[in-house]
Protein backbone atom coordinates (compact mmCIF):
# COMPACT_ATOMS: atom_id res chain seq x y z
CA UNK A 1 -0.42 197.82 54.16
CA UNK A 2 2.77 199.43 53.97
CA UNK A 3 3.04 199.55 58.09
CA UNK A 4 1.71 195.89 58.03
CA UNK A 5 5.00 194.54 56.09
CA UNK A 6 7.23 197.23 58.07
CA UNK A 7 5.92 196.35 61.61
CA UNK A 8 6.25 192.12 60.98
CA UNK A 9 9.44 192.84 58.97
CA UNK A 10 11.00 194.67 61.94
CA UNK A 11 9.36 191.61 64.69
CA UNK A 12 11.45 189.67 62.26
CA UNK A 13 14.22 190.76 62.69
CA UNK A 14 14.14 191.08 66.64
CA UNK A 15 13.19 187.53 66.38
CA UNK A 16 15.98 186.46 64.42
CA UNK A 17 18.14 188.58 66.79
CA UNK A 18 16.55 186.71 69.73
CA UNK A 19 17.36 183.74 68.34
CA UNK A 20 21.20 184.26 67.24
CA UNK A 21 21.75 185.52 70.54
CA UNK A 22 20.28 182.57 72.16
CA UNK A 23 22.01 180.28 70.00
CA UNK A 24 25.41 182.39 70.94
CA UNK A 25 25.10 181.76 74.26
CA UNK A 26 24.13 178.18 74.76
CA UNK A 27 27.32 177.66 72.13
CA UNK A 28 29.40 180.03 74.11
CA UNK A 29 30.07 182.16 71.64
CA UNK A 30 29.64 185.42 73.98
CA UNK A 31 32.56 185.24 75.97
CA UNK A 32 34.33 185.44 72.39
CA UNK A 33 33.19 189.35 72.85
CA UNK A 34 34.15 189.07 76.81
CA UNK A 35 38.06 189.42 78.19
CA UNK A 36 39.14 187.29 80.91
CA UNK A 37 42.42 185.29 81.34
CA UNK A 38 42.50 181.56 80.06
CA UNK A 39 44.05 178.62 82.46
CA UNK A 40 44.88 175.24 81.55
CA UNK A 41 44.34 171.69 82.94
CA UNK A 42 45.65 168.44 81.76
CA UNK A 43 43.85 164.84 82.34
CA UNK A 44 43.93 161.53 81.52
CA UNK A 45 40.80 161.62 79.56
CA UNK A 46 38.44 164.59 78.48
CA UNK A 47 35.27 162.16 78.66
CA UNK A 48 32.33 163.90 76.76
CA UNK A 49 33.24 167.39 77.37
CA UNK A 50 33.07 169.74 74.49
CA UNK A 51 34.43 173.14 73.86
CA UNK A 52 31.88 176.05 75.03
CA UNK A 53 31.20 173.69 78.24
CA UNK A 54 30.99 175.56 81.55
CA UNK A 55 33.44 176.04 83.75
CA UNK A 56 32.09 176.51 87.54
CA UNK A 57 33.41 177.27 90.89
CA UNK A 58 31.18 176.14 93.98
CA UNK A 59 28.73 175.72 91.37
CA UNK A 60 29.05 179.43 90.00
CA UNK A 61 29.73 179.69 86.63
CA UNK A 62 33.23 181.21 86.19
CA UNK A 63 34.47 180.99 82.32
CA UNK A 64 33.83 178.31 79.34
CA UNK A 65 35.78 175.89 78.03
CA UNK A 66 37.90 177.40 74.95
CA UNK A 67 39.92 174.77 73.70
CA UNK A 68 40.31 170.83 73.93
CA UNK A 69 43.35 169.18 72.44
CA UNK A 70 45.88 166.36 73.20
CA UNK A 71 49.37 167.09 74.66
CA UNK A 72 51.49 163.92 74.74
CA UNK A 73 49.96 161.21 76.73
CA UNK A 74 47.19 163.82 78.17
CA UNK A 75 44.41 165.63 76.92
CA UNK A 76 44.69 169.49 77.73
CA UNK A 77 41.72 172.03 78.39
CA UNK A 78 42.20 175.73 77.78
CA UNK A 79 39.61 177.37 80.06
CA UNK A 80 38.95 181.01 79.76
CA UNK A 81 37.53 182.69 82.67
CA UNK A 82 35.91 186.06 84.02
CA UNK A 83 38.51 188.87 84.67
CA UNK A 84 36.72 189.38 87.91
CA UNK A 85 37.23 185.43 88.93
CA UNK A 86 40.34 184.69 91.37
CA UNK A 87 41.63 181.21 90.78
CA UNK A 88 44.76 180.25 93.13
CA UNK A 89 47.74 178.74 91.98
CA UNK A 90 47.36 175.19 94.05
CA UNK A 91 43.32 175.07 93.13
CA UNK A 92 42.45 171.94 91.25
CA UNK A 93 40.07 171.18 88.51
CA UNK A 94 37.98 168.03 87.58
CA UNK A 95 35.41 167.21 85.43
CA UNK A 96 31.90 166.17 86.35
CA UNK A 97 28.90 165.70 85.10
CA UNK A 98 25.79 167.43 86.35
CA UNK A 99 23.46 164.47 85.63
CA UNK A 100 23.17 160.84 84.31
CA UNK A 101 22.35 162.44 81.08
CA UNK A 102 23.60 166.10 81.25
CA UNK A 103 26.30 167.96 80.34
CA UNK A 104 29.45 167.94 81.56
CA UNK A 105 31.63 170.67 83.31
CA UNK A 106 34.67 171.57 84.63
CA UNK A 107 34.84 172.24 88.50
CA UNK A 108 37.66 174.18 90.25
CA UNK A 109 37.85 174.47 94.03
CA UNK A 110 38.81 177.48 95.69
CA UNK A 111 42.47 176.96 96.70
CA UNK A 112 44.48 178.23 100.01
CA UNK A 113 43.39 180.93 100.62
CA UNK A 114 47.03 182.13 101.20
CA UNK A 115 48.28 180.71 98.04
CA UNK A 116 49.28 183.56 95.24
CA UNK A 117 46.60 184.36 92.09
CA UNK A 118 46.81 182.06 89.04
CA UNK A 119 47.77 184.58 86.08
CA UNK A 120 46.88 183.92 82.54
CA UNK A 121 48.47 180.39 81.29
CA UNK A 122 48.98 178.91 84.64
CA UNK A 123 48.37 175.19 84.06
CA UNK A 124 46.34 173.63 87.11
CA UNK A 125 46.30 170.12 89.10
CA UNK A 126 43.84 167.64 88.21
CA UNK A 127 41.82 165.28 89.62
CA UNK A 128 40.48 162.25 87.54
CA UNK A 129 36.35 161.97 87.97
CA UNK A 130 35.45 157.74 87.66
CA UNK A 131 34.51 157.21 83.72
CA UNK A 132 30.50 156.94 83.81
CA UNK A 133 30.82 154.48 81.09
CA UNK A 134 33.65 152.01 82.92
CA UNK A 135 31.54 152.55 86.03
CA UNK A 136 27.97 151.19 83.95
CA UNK A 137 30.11 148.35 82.56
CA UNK A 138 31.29 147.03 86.05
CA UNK A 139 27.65 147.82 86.73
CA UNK A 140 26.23 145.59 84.22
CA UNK A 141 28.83 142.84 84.59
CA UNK A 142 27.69 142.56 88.97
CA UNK A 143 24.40 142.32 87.14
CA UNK A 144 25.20 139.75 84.89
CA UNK A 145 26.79 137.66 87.75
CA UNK A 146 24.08 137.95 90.00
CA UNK A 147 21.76 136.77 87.16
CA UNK A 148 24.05 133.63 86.24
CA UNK A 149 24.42 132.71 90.53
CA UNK A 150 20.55 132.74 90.72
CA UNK A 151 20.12 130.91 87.63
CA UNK A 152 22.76 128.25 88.97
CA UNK A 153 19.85 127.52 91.84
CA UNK A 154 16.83 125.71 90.27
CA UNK A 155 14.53 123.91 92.21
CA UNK A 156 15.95 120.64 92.18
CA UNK A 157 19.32 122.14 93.06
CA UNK A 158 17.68 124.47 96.25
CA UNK A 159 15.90 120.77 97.43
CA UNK A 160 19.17 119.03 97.35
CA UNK A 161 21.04 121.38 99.67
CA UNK A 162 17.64 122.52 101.98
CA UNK A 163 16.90 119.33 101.80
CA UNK A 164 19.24 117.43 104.39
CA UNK A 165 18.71 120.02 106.60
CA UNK A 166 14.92 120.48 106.83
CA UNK A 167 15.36 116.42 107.83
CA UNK A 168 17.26 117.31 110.40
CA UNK A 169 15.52 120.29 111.70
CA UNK A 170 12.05 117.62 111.84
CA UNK A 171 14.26 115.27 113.56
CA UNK A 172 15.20 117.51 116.39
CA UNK A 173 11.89 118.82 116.50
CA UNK A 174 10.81 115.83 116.54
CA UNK A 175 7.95 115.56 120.42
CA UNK A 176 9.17 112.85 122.03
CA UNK A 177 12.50 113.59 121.13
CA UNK A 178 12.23 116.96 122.23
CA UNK A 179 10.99 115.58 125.83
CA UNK A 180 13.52 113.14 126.48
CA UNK A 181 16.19 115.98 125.59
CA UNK A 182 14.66 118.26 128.18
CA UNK A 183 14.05 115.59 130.46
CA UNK A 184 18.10 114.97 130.34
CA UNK A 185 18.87 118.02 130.61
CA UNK A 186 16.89 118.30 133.77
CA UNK A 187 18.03 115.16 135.18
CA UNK A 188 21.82 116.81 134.92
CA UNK A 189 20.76 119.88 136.38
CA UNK A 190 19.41 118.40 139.44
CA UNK A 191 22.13 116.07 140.17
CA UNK A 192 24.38 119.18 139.72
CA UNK A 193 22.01 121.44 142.27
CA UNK A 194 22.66 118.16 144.62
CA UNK A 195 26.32 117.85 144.97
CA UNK A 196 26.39 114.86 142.47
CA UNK A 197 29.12 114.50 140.05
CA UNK A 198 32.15 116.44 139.09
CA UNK A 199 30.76 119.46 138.26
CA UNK A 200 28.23 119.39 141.39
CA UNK A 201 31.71 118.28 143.89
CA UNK A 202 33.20 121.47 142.72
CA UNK A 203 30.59 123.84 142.91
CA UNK A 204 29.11 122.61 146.36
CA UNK A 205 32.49 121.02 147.74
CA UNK A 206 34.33 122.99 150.11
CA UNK A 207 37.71 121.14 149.44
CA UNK A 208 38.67 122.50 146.47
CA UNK A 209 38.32 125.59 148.08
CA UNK A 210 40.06 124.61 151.27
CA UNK A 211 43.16 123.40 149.35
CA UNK A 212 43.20 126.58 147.16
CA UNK A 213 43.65 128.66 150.32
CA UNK A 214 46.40 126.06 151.45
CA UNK A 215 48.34 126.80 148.11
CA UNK A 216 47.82 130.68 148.37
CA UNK A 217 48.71 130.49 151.73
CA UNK A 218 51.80 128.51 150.85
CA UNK A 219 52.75 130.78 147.74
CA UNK A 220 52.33 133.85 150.84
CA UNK A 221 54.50 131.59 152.97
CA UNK A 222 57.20 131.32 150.76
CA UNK A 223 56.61 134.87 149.03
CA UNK A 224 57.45 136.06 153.21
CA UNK A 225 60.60 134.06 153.48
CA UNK A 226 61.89 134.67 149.82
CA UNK A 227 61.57 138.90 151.44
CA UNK A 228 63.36 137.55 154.46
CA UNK A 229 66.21 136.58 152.50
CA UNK A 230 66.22 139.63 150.74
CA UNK A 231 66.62 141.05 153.92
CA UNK A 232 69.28 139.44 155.09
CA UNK A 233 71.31 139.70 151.93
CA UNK A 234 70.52 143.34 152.62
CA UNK A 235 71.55 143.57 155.72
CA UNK A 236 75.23 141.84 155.18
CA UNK A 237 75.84 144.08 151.96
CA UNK A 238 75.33 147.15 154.37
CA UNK A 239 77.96 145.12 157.32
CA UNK A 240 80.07 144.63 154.43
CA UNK A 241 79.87 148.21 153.73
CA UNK A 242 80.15 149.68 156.85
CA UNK A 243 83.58 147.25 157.30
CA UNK A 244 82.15 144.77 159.95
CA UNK A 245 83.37 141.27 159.62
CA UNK A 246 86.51 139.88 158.41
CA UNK A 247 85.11 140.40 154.64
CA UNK A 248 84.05 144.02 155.69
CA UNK A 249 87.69 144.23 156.72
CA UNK A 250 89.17 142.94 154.45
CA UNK A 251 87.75 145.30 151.72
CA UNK A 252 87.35 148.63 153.96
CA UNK A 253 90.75 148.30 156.33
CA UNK A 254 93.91 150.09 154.57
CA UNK A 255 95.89 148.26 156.61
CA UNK A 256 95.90 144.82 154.32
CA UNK A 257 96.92 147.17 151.81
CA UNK A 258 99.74 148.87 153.04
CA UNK A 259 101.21 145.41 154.39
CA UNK A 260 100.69 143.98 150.59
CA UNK A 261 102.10 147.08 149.43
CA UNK A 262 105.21 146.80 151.88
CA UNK A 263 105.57 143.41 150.83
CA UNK A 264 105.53 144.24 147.06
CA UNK A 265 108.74 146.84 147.88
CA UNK A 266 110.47 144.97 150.56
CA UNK A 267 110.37 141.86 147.81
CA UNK A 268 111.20 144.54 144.71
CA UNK A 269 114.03 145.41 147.00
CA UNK A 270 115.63 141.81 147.82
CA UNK A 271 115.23 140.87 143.91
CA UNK A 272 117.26 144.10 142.92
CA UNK A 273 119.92 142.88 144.98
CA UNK A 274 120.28 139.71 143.69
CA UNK A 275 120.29 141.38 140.38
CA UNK A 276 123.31 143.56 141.53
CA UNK A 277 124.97 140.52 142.86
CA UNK A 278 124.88 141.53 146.45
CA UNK A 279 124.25 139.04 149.32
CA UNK A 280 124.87 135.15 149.52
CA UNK A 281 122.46 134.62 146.86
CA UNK A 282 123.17 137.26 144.59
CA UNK A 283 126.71 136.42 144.32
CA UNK A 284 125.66 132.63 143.90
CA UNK A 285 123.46 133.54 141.17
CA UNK A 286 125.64 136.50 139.68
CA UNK A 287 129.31 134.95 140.40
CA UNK A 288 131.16 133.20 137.55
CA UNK A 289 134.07 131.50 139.47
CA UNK A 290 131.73 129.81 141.76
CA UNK A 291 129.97 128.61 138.84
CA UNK A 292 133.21 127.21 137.29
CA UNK A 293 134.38 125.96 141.10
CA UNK A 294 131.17 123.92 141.07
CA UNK A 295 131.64 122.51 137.67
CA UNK A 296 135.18 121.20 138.75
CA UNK A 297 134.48 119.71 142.15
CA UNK A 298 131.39 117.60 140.28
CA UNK A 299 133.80 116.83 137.60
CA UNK A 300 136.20 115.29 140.40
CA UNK A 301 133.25 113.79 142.44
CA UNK A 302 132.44 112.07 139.06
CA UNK A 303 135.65 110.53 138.44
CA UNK A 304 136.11 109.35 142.21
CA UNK A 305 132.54 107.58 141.99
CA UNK A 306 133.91 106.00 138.59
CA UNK A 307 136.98 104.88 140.89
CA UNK A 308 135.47 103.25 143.51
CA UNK A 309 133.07 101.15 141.09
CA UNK A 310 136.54 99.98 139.35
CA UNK A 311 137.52 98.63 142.90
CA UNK A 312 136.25 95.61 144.76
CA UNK A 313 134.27 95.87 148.29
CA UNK A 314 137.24 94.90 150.37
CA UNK A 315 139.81 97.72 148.41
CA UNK A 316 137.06 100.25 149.20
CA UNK A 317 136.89 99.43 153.01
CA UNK A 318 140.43 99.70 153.23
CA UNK A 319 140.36 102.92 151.58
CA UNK A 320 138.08 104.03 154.29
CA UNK A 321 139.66 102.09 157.21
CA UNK A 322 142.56 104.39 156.31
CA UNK A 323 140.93 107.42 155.84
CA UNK A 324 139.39 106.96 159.26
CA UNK A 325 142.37 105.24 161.19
């Protein structure tokens, strides 16, 4: 008896142990006993996860979620992970959600692999998973406005907008007519195949053809003498050039130069003379006394003219029968 009680009271007790233990884990209560490093990760919303969530890598489990509390206008998860685990410094995390109705996680990608080690408190880049709920909303509100569109098309509604048309369609399909259609378009065909018409003059007629080579031939023609004139243009550019012609000459040949140039100082010469006063015209130009000479003797030829108008025709031809006699 005494064994009995001993024996279930110790199965007891590795039951309850069992138990606790299994309890501890699914909570995450064992990596309480566990060292590892913690990392943190900031998002706009922590959706349904819960402290003690998992915390994978490439679908590896890599640490639990610690801590979930708000910083500012974010919500901030502490993460503590393996001391084994190597977590880079640009890796990212984001939550998902393993099913419709399972639990969610938080996934962090591997990194460069040349970026340095994340060390305990590094805080990590996010990315924001699509809110399951928002997405089921937009979900059911496509639904509901599907459902309202095909409610909007009852039977008398789907008859009113067919209906015109299925008219139309029996009309068209109508035998007879459907022959005298085909019959038409047979007629236009063969009058087409014989020359007939617009369309059957420029398949079958030759002119149009005839008259198209006359205007490429033209279009060549004048394409030939547009290159001759080219030519030619050509051709007096390099006379020009090479001096030929009175142009040529004139823009090659130093010797038009030289005479303008001679010119230029034989006419810079004459002007400095006059300046100096030398010369006949330099001293007419430069010489006061002529200047004053030629003010007098119009002064006197002024006065005489005044004389002779104050004398009458006959005193004046005695004044010059005088001077002459």
């Amino acid at each position: 008896m005494k064994n009995s009680i001993e024996t279930n009271l110790g199965l007891f007790v590795v039951f309850v142990i069992f138990a606790v233990w299994i309890i501890v884990e699914t909570l995450g209560g064992v990596d309480l006993f566990r060292g590892g490093y913690h990392l943190n990760a900031q998002f706009e919303t922590a959706q349904d996860l819960k402290e003690g969530d998992l915390v994978k890598m490439a679908g590896v489990e890599i640490g639990r979620v610690e801590k979930i509390a708000l910083a500012g206008q974010k919500v901030q998860v502490t993460m503590k992970l393996h001391p084994d685990v190597v977590v880079k410094t640009d890796s990212k995390a984001l939550i998902k959600f393993t099913g419709l109705m399972g639990q969610n996680f938080v996934a962090v990608d591997f990194g460069s692999p040349g970026a340095p080690r994340a060390v305990d408190g590094t805080l990590l880049a996010t990315e924001e998973q699509p809110d399951l709920s928002a997405i089921m909303a937009k979900l059911d509100n496509a639904a509901s406005g599907i459902a309202k569109v095909a409610n909007s098309f009852s039977g008398d509604k789907i008859d009113n907008i067919l209906g015109p048309l299925m008219d139309v369609f029996k009309h068209i399909t109508n035998a007879a007519d459907l022959s005298v259609t085909i019959a038409n378009v047979k007629n236009i065909t063969g009058q087409i195949a014989s020359g007939q018409g617009t369309a059957g003059k420029l398949i079958y007629d030759d002119a149009l053809y005839h008259s198209a080579m006359n205007t490429v031939t033209n279009i060549q023609g004048s394409v030939t003498d547009a290159r001759q004139m080219i030519s030619g243009a050509k051709e007096m550019v390099d006379n020009v050039r090479a001096g030929q012609g009175t142009l040529g000459k004139l823009l090659t040949d130093d010797k038009l130069y030289n005479a303008t140039t001679g010119s230029m100082t034989n006419l810079n010469q004459i002007m400095y003379k006059i300046n100096r006063g030398q010369g006949t015209v330099g001293k007419l130009v430069n010489d006061e006394d002529f200047l004053k000479n030629a003010k007098v003797s119009l002064q006197k030829l002024d006065k005489a003219a005044d004389g002779l108008e104050d004398q009458g025709p006959l005193s004046v031809l005695g004044i010059m029968a005088n001077n002459l006699f």
